[in-house]
C-alpha atoms as a PDB file:
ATOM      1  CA  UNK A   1     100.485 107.931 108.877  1.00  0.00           C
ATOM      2  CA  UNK A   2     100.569 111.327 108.616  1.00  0.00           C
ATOM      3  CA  UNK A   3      96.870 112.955 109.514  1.00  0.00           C
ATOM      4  CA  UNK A   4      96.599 114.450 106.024  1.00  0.00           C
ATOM      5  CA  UNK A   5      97.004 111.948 104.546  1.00  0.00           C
ATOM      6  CA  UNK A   6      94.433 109.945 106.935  1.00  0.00           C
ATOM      7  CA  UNK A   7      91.746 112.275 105.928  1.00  0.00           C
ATOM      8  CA  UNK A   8      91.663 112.368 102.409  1.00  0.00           C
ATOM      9  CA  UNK A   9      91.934 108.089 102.782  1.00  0.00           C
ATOM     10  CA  UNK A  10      88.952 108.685 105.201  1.00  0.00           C
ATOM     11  CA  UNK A  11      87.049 110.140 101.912  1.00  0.00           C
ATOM     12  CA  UNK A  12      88.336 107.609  99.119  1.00  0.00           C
ATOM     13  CA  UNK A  13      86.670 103.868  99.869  1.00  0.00           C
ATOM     14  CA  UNK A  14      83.169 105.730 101.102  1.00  0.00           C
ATOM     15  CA  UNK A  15      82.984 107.937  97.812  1.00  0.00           C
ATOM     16  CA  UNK A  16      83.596 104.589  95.599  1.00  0.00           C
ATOM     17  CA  UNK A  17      80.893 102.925  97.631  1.00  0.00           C
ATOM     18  CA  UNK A  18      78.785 105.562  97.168  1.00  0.00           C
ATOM     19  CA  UNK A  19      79.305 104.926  93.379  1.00  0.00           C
ATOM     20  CA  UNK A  20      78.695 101.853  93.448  1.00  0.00           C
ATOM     21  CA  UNK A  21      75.355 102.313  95.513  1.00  0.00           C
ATOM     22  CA  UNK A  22      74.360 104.892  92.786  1.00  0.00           C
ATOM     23  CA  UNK A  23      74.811 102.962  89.882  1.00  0.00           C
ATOM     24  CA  UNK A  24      72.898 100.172  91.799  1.00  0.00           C
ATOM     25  CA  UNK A  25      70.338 102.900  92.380  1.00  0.00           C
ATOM     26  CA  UNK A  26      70.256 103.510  88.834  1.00  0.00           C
ATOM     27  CA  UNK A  27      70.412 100.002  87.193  1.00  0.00           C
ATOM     28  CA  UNK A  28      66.822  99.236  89.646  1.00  0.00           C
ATOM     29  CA  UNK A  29      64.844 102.570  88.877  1.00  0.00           C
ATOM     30  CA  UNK A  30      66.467 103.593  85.685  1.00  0.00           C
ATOM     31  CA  UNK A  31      66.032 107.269  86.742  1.00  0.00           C
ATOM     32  CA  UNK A  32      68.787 108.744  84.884  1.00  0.00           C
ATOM     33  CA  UNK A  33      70.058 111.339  88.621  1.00  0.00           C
ATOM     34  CA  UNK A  34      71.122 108.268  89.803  1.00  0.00           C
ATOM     35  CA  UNK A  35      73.906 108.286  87.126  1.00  0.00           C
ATOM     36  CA  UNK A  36      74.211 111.924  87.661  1.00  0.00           C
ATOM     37  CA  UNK A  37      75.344 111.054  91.560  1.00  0.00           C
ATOM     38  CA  UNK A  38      77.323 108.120  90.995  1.00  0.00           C
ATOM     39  CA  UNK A  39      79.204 110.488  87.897  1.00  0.00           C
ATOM     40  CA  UNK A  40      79.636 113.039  90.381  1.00  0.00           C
ATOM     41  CA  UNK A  41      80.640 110.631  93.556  1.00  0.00           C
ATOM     42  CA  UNK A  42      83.050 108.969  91.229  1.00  0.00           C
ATOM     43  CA  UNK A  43      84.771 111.939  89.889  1.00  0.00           C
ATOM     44  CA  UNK A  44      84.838 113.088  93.663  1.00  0.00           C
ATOM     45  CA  UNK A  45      86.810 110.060  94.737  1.00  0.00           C
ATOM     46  CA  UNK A  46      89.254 110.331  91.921  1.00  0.00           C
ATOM     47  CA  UNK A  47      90.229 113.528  93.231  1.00  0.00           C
ATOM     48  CA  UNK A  48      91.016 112.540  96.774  1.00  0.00           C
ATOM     49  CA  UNK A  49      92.042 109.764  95.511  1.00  0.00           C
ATOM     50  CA  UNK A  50      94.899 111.413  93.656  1.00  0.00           C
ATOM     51  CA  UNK A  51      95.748 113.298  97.180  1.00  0.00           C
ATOM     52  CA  UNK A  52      96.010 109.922  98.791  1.00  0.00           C
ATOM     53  CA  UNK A  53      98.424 108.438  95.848  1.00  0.00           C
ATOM     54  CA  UNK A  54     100.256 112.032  96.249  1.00  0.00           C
ATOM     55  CA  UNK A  55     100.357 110.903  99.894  1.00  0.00           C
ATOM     56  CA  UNK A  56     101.452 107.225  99.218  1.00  0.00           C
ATOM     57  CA  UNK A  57     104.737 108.740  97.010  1.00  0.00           C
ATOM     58  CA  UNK A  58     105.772 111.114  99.741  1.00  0.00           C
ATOM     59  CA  UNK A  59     105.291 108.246 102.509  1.00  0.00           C
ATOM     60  CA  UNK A  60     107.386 105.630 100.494  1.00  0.00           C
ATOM     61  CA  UNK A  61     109.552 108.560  99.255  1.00  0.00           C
ATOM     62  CA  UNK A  62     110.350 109.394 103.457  1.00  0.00           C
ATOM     63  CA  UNK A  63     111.012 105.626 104.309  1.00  0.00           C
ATOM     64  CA  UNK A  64     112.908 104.119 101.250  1.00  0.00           C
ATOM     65  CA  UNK A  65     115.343 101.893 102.153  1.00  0.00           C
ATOM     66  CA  UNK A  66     113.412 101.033 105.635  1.00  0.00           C
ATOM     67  CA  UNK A  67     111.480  98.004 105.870  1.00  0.00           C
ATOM     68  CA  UNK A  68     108.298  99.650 106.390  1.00  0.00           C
ATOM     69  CA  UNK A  69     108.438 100.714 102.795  1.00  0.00           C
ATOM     70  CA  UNK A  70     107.781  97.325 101.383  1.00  0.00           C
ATOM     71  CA  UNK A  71     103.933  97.753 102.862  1.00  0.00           C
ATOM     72  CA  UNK A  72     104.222 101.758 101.502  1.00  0.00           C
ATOM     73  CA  UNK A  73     104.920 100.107  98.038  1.00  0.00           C
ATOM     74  CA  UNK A  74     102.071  97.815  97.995  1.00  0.00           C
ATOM     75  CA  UNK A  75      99.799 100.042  99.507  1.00  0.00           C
ATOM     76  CA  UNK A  76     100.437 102.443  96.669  1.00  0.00           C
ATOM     77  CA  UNK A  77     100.459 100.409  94.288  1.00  0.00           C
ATOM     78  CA  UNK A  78      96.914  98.909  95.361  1.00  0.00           C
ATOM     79  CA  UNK A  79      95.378 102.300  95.457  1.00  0.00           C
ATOM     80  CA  UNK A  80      97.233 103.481  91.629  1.00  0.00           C
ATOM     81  CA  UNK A  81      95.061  99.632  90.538  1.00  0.00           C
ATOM     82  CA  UNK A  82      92.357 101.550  92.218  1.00  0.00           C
ATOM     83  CA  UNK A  83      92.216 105.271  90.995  1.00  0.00           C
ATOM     84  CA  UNK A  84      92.812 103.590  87.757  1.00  0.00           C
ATOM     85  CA  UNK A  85      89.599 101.911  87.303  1.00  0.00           C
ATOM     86  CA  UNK A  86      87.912 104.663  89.024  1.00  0.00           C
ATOM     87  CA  UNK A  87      89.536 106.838  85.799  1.00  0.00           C
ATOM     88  CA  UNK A  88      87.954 104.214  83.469  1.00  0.00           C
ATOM     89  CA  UNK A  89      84.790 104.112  85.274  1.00  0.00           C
ATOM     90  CA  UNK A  90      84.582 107.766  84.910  1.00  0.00           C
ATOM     91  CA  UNK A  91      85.234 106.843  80.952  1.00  0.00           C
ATOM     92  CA  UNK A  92      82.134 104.600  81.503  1.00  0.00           C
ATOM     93  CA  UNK A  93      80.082 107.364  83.165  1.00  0.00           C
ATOM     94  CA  UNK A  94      80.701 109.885  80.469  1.00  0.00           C
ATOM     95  CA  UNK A  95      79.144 107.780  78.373  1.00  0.00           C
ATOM     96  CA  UNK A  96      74.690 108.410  77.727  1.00  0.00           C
ATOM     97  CA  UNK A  97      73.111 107.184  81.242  1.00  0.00           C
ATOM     98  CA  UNK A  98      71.123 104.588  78.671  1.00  0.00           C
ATOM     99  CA  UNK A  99      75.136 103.438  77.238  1.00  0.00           C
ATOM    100  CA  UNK A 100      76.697 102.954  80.952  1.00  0.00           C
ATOM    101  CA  UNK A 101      74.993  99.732  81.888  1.00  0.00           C
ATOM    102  CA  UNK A 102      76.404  97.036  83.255  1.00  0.00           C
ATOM    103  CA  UNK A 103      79.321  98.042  82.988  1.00  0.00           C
ATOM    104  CA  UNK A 104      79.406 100.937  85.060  1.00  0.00           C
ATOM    105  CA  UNK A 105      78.651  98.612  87.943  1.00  0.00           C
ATOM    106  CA  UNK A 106      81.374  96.028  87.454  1.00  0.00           C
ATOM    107  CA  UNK A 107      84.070  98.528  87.259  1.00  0.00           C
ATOM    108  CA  UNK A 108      81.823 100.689  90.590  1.00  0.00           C
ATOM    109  CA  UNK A 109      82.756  97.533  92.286  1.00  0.00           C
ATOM    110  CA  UNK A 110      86.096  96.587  90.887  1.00  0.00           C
ATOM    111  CA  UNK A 111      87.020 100.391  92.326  1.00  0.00           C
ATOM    112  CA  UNK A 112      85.264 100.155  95.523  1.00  0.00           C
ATOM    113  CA  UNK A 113      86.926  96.636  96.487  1.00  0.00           C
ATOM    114  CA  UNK A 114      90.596  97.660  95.552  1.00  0.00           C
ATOM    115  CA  UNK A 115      89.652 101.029  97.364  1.00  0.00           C
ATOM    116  CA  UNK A 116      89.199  99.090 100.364  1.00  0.00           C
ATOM    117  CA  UNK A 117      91.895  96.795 100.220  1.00  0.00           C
ATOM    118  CA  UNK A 118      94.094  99.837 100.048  1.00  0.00           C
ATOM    119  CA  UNK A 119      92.806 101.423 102.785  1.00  0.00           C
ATOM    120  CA  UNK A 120      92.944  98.771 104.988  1.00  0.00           C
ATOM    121  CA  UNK A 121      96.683  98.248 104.141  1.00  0.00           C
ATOM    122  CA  UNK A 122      96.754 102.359 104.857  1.00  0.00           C
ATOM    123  CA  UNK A 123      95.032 102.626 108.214  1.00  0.00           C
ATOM    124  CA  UNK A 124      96.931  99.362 109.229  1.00  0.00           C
ATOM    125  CA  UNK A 125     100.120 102.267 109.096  1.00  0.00           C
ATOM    126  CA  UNK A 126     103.632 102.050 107.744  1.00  0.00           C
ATOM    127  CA  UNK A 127     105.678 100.651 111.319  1.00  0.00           C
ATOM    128  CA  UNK A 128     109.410 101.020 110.068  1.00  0.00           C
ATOM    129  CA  UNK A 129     109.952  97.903 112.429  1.00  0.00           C
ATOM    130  CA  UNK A 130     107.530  95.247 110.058  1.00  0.00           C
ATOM    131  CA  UNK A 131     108.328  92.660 107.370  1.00  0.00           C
ATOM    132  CA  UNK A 132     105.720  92.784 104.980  1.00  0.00           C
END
């Protein structure tokens, strides 16, 4: 993996989480920054998000026909499931702080877990040699 690409991965579970935590934060003490942070923290990991599934298309785009790029595929494919419901948790979060709950948490933690799960698959690298 590239180390590019490594960083801006570095920054997309951890921002999600962070969401997540916020909206937690939120949903206990009803103080409406809370929603603010997890707005912001969301929108954050959409963007490096996007750098990571600009990332994933170069990296599958290098090893086509290889058969590392079966693992490429699925990785990006994992985190497109998982920018995507970040994008319609943002849709949640633009929403009145009063409006967002619960569902701002379900889809926090829908994002967060398929954020993970793709950057586990990522950090496990793209070895041209593996049958996944």
């Amino acid at each position: 993996m590239h180390p590019l690409h490594s960083l801006v991965l570095a920054f997309f579970f951890p921002l999600f989480l962070a969401t997540l935590i916020a909206d937690i934060g939120y949903a206990r003490t009803y103080e409406i920054q809370w929603s603010n942070f997890a707005e912001w923290l969301n929108a954050a990991g959409l963007v490096f998000g996007g750098l990571a599934l600009l990332a994933a298309l170069i990296s599958y785009a290098l090893r086509r026909g290889t058969p590392g790029a079966r693992r490429v595929l699925w990785y990006g494919l994992i985190l497109l499931a998982a920018w995507g419901t970040g994008l319609y948790n943002a849709f949640i979060h633009a929403r009145d702080a009063w409006g967002i709950m619960p569902d701002a948490i379900w889809w926090s933690a829908i994002s967060a877990a398929l954020a993970l799960v793709a950057s586990v698959i990522g950090w496990r690298g793209f070895s041209d040699g593996e049958t996944f």
